[in-house]
C-alpha atoms as a PDB file:
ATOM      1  CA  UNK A   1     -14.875  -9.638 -12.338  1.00  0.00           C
ATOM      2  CA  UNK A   2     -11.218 -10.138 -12.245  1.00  0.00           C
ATOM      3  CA  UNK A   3      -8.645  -7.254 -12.397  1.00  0.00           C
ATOM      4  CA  UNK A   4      -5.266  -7.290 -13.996  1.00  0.00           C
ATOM      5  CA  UNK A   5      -3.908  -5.027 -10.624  1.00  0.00           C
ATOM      6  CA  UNK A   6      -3.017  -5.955  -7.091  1.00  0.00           C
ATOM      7  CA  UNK A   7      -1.748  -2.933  -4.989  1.00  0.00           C
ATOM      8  CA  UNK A   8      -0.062  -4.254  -2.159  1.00  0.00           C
ATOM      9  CA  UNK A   9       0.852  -1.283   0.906  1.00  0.00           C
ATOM     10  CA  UNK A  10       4.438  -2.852   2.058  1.00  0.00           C
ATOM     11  CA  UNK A  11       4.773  -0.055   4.335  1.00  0.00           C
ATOM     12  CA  UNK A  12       3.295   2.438   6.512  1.00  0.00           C
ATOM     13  CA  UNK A  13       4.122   5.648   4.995  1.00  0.00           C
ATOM     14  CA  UNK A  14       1.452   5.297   2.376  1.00  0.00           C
ATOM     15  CA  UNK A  15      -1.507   4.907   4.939  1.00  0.00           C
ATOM     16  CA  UNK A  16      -0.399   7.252   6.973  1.00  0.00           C
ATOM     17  CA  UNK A  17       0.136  10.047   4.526  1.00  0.00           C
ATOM     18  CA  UNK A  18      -2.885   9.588   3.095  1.00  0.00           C
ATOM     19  CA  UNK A  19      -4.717   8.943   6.370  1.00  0.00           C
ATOM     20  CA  UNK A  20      -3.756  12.739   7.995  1.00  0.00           C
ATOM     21  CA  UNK A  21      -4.503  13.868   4.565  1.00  0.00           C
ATOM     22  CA  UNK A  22      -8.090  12.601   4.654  1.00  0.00           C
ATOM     23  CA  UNK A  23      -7.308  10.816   1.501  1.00  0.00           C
ATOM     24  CA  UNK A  24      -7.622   6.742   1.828  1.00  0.00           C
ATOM     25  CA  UNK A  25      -9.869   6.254  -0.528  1.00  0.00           C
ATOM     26  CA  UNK A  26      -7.850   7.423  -3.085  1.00  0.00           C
ATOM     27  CA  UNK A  27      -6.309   3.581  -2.639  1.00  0.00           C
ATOM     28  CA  UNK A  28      -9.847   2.717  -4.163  1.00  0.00           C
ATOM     29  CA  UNK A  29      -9.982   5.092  -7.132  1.00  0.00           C
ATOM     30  CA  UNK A  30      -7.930   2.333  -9.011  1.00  0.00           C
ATOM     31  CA  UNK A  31      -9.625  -1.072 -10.740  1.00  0.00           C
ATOM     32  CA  UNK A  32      -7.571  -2.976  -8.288  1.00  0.00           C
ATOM     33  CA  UNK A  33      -7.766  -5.305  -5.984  1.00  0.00           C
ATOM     34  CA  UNK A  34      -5.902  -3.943  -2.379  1.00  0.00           C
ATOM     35  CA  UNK A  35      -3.750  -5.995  -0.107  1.00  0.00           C
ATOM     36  CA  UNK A  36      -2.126  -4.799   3.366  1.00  0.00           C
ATOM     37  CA  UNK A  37      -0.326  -7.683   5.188  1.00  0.00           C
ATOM     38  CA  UNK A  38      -1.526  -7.260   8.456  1.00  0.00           C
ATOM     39  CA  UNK A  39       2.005  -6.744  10.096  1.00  0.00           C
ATOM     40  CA  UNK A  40       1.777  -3.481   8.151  1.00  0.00           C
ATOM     41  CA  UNK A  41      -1.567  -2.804   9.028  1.00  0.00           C
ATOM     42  CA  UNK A  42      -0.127  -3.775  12.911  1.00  0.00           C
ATOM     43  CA  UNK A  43       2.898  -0.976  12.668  1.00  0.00           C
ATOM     44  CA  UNK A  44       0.671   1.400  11.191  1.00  0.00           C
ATOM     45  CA  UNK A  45      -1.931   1.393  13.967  1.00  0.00           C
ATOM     46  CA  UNK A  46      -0.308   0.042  16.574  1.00  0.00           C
ATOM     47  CA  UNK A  47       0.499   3.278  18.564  1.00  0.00           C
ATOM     48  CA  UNK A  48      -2.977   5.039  18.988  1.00  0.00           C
ATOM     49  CA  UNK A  49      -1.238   8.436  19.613  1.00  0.00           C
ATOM     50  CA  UNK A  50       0.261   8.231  15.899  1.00  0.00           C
ATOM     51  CA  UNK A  51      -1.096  10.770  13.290  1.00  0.00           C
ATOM     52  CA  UNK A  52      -3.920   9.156  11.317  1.00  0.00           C
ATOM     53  CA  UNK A  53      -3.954   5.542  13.062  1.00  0.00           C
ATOM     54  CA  UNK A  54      -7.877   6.196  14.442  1.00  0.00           C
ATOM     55  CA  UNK A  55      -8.512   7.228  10.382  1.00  0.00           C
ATOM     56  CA  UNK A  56      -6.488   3.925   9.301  1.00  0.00           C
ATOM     57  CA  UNK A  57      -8.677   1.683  11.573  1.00  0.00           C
ATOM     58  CA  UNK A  58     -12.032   3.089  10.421  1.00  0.00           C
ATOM     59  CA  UNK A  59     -10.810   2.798   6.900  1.00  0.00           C
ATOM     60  CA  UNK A  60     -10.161  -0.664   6.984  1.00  0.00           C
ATOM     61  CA  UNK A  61     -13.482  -1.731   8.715  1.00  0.00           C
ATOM     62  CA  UNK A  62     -15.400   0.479   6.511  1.00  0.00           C
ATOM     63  CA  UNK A  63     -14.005  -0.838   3.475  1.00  0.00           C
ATOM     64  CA  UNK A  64     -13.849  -4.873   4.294  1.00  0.00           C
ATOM     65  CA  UNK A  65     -15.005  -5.564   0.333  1.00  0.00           C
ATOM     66  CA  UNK A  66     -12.276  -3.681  -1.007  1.00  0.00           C
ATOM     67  CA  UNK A  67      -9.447  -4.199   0.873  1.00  0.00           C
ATOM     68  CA  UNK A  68      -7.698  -7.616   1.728  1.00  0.00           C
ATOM     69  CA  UNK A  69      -6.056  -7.546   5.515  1.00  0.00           C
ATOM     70  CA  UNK A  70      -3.369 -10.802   4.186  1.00  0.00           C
ATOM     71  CA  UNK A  71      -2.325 -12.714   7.291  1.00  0.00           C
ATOM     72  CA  UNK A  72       1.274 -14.320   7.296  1.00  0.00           C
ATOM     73  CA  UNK A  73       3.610 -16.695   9.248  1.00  0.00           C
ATOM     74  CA  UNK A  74       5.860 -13.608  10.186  1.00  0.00           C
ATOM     75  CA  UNK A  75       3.019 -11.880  12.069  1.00  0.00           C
ATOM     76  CA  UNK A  76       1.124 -14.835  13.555  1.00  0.00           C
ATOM     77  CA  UNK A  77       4.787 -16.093  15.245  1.00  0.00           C
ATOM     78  CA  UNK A  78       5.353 -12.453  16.552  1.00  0.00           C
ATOM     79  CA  UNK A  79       1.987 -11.896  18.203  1.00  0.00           C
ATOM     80  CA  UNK A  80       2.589 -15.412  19.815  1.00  0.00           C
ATOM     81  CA  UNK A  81       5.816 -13.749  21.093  1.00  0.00           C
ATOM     82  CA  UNK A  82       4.336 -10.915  22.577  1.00  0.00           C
ATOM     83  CA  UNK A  83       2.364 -13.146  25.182  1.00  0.00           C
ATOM     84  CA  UNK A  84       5.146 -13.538  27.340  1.00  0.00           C
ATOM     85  CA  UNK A  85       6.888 -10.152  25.691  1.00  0.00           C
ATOM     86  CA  UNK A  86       4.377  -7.399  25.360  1.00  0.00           C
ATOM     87  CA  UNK A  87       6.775  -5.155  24.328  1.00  0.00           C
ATOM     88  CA  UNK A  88       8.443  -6.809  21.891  1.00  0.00           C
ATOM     89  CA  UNK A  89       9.586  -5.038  18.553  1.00  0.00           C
ATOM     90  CA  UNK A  90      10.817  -6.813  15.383  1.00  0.00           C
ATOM     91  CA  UNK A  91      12.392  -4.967  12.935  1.00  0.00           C
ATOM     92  CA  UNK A  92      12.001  -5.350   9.038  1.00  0.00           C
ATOM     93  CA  UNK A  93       8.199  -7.195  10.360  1.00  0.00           C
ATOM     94  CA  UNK A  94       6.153  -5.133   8.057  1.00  0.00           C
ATOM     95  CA  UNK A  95       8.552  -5.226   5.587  1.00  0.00           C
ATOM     96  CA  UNK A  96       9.522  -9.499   5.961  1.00  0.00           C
ATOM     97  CA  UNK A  97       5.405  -9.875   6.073  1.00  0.00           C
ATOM     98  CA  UNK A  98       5.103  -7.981   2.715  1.00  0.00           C
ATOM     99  CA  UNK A  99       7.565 -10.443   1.143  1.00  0.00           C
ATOM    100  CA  UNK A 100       5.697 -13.501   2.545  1.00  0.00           C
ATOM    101  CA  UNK A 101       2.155 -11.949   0.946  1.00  0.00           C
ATOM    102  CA  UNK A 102       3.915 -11.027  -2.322  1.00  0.00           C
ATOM    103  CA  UNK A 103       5.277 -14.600  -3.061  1.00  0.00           C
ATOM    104  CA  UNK A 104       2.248 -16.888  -2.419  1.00  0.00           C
ATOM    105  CA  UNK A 105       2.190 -18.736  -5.365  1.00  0.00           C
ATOM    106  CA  UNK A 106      -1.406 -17.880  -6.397  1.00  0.00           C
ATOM    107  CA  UNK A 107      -1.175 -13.507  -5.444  1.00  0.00           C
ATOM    108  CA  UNK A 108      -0.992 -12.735  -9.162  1.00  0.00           C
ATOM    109  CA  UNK A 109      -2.941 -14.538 -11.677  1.00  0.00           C
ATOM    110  CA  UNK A 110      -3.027 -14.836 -15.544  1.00  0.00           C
ATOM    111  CA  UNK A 111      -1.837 -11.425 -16.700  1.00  0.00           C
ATOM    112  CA  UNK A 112      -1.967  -9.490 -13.466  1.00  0.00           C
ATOM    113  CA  UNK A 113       0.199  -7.160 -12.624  1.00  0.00           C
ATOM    114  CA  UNK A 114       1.480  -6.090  -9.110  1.00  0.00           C
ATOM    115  CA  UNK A 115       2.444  -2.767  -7.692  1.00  0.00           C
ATOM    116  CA  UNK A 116       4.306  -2.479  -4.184  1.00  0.00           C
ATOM    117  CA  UNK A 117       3.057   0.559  -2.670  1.00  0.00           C
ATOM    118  CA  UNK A 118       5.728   2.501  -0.154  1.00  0.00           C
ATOM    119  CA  UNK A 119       7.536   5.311   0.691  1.00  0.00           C
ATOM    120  CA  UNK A 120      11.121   4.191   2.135  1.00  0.00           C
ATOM    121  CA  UNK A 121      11.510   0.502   2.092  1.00  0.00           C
ATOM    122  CA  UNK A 122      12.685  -1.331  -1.115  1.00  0.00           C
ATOM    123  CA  UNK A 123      11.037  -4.766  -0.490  1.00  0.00           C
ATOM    124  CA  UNK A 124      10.926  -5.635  -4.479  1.00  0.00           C
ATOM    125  CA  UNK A 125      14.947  -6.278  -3.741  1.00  0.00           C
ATOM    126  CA  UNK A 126      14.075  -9.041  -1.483  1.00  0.00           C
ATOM    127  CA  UNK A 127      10.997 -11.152  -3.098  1.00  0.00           C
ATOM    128  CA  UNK A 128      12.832 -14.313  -5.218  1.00  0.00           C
ATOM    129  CA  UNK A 129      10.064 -16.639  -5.824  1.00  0.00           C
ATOM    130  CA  UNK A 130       7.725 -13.855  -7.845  1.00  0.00           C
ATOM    131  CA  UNK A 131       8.177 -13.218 -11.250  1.00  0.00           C
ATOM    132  CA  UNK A 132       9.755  -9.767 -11.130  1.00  0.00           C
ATOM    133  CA  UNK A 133       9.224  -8.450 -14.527  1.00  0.00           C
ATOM    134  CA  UNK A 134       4.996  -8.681 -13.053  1.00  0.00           C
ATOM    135  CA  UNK A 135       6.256  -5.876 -10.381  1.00  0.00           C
ATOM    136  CA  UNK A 136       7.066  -2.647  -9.948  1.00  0.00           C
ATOM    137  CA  UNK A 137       7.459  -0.201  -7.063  1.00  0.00           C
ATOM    138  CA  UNK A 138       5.427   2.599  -6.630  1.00  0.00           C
ATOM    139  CA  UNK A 139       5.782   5.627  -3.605  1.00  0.00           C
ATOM    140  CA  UNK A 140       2.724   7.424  -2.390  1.00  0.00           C
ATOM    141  CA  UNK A 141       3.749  10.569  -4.497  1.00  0.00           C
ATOM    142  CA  UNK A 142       4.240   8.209  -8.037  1.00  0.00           C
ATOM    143  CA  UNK A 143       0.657   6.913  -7.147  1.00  0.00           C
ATOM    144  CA  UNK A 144      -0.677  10.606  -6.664  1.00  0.00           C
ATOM    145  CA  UNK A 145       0.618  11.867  -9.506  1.00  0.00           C
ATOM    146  CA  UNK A 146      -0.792   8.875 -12.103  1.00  0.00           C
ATOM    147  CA  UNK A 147      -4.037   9.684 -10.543  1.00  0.00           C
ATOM    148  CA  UNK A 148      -3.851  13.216 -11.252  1.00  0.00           C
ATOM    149  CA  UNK A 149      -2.455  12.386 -14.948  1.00  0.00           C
ATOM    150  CA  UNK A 150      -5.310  10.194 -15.413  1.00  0.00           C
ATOM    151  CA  UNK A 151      -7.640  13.047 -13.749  1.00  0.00           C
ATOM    152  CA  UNK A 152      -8.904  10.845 -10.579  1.00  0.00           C
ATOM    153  CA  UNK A 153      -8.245  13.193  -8.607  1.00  0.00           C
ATOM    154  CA  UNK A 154      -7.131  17.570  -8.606  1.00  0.00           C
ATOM    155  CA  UNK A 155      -4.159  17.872  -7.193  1.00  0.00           C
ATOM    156  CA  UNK A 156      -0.826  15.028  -6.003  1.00  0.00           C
ATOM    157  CA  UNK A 157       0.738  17.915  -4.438  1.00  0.00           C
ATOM    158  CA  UNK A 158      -2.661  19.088  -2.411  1.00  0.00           C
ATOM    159  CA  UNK A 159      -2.070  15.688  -0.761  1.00  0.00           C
ATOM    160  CA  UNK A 160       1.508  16.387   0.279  1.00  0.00           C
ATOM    161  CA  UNK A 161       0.368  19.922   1.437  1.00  0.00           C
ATOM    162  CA  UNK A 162      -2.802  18.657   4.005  1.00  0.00           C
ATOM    163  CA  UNK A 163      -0.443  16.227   5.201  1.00  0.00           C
ATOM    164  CA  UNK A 164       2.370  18.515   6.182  1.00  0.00           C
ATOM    165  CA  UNK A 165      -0.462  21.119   7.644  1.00  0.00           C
ATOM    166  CA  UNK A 166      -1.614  17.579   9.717  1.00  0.00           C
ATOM    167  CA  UNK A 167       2.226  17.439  10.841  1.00  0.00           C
ATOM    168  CA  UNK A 168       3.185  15.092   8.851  1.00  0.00           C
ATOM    169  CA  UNK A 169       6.529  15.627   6.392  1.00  0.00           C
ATOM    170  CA  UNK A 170       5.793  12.514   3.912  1.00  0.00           C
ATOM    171  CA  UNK A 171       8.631  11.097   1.961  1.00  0.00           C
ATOM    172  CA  UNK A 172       8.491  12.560  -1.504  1.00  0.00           C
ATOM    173  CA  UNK A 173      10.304   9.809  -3.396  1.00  0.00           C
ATOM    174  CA  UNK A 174       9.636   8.741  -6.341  1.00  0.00           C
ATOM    175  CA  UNK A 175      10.481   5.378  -8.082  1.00  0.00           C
ATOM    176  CA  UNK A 176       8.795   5.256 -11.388  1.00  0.00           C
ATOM    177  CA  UNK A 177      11.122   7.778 -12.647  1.00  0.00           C
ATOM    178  CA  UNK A 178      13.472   5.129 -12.627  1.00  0.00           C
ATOM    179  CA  UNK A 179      11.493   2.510 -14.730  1.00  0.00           C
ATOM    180  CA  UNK A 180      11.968   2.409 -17.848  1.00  0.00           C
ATOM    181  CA  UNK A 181       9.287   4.110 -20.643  1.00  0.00           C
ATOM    182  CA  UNK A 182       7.392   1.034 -21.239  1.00  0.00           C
ATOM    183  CA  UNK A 183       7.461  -0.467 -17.813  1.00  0.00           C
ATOM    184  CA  UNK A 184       5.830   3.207 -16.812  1.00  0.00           C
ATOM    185  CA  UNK A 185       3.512   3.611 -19.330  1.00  0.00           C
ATOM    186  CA  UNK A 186       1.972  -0.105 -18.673  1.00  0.00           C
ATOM    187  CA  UNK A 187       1.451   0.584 -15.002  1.00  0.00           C
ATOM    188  CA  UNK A 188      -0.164   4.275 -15.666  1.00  0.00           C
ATOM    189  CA  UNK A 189      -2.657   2.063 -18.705  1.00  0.00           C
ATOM    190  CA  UNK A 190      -3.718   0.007 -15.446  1.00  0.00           C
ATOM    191  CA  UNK A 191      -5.361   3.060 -13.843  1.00  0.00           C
ATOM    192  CA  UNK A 192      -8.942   3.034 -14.714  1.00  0.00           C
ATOM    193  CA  UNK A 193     -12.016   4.103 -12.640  1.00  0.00           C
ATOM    194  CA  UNK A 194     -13.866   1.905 -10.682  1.00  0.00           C
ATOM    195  CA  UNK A 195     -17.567   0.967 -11.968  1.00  0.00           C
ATOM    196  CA  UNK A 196     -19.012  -0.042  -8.574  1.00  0.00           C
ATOM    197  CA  UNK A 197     -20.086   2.791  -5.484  1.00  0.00           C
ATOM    198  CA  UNK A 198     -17.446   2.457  -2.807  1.00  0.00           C
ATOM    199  CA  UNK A 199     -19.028   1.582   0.657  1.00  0.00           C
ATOM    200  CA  UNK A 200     -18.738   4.384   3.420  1.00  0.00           C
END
């Protein structure tokens, strides 16, 4: 059945967060389709010492139905790279992969409606191709608190609180506040519950 929602993660702050908090598949409480490009998914679980990244990987693979790993040019030309420079970094990658995902032609179909999921980076300033007025920019705590409104799940600020106990101090941005009434009331009427059991 189609959706009228894409969430795409554009960063890392969002898995993480939730990861430490034990609270991933609160990405899948929404009737939406999920996208990570996998440079984001790279950055996020790329060093296994990080907070969360074993959580992040298990996540993923346990939730292959639900959640779309996009590949893009960016990523597949920097792991060529990294044959002959293992330790290369690229900045902006995650962020320059997002972009690439968000503006294939056929990401948002009919009357869908796309949400960019992060914490500190801004991509919506950077996609040209997309029809803007179809996105908006959500951080983790904007997308905890419509779930709460919308009683999905107890608490945003729980979230915020295992995280910091995990030692993790999660950006606490938020950028709906800055859309206007109508723009935030459409995205919060997007928010329903799923009608299908979640693999685990």
């Amino acid at each position: 059945m189609s959706r009228n929602l894409k969430i795409f993660v554009v960063d890392t702050g969002p898995l993480i967060t939730l990861a430490v908090a034990n609270s991933l598949d609160y990405l899948l409480y929404v009737d939406a389709d999920v996208v990570i490009p996998d440079a984001v998914l790279h950055e996020a679980t790329r060093d296994a010492s990080r907070l969360g990244v074993q959580d992040i990987i298990d996540w993923v693979k346990a939730h292959r139905a639900h959640v779309e790993i996009a590949p893009t040019k960016a990523y597949e030309v920097y792991d060529a790279a990294r044959v002959t420079m293992p330790n290369l970094r690229e900045p902006d990658l995650g962020e320059k992969a997002a972009v690439e995902v968000i503006e294939e032609p056929d990401r948002l179909q009919g009357d869908e409606r796309g949400v960019l999921l992060c914490e500190e980076t801004a991509v919506l300033r950077r996609v040209v191709v997309r029809d803007r007025t179809r996105i908006v920019e959500l951080s983790t705590l904007d997308f905890l608190r419509i779930l709460e409104a919308e009683q999905r799940i107890q608490s945003a600020e729980q979230v915020f609180e295992l995280a910091e106990k995990a030692g993790r101090f999660p950006s606490r941005v938020a950028k709906l506040d800055a859309q206007d009434e109508a723009t935030r009331a459409a995205i919060q009427g997007l928010v329903k519950r799923r009608d299908i059991d979640l693999e685990r």
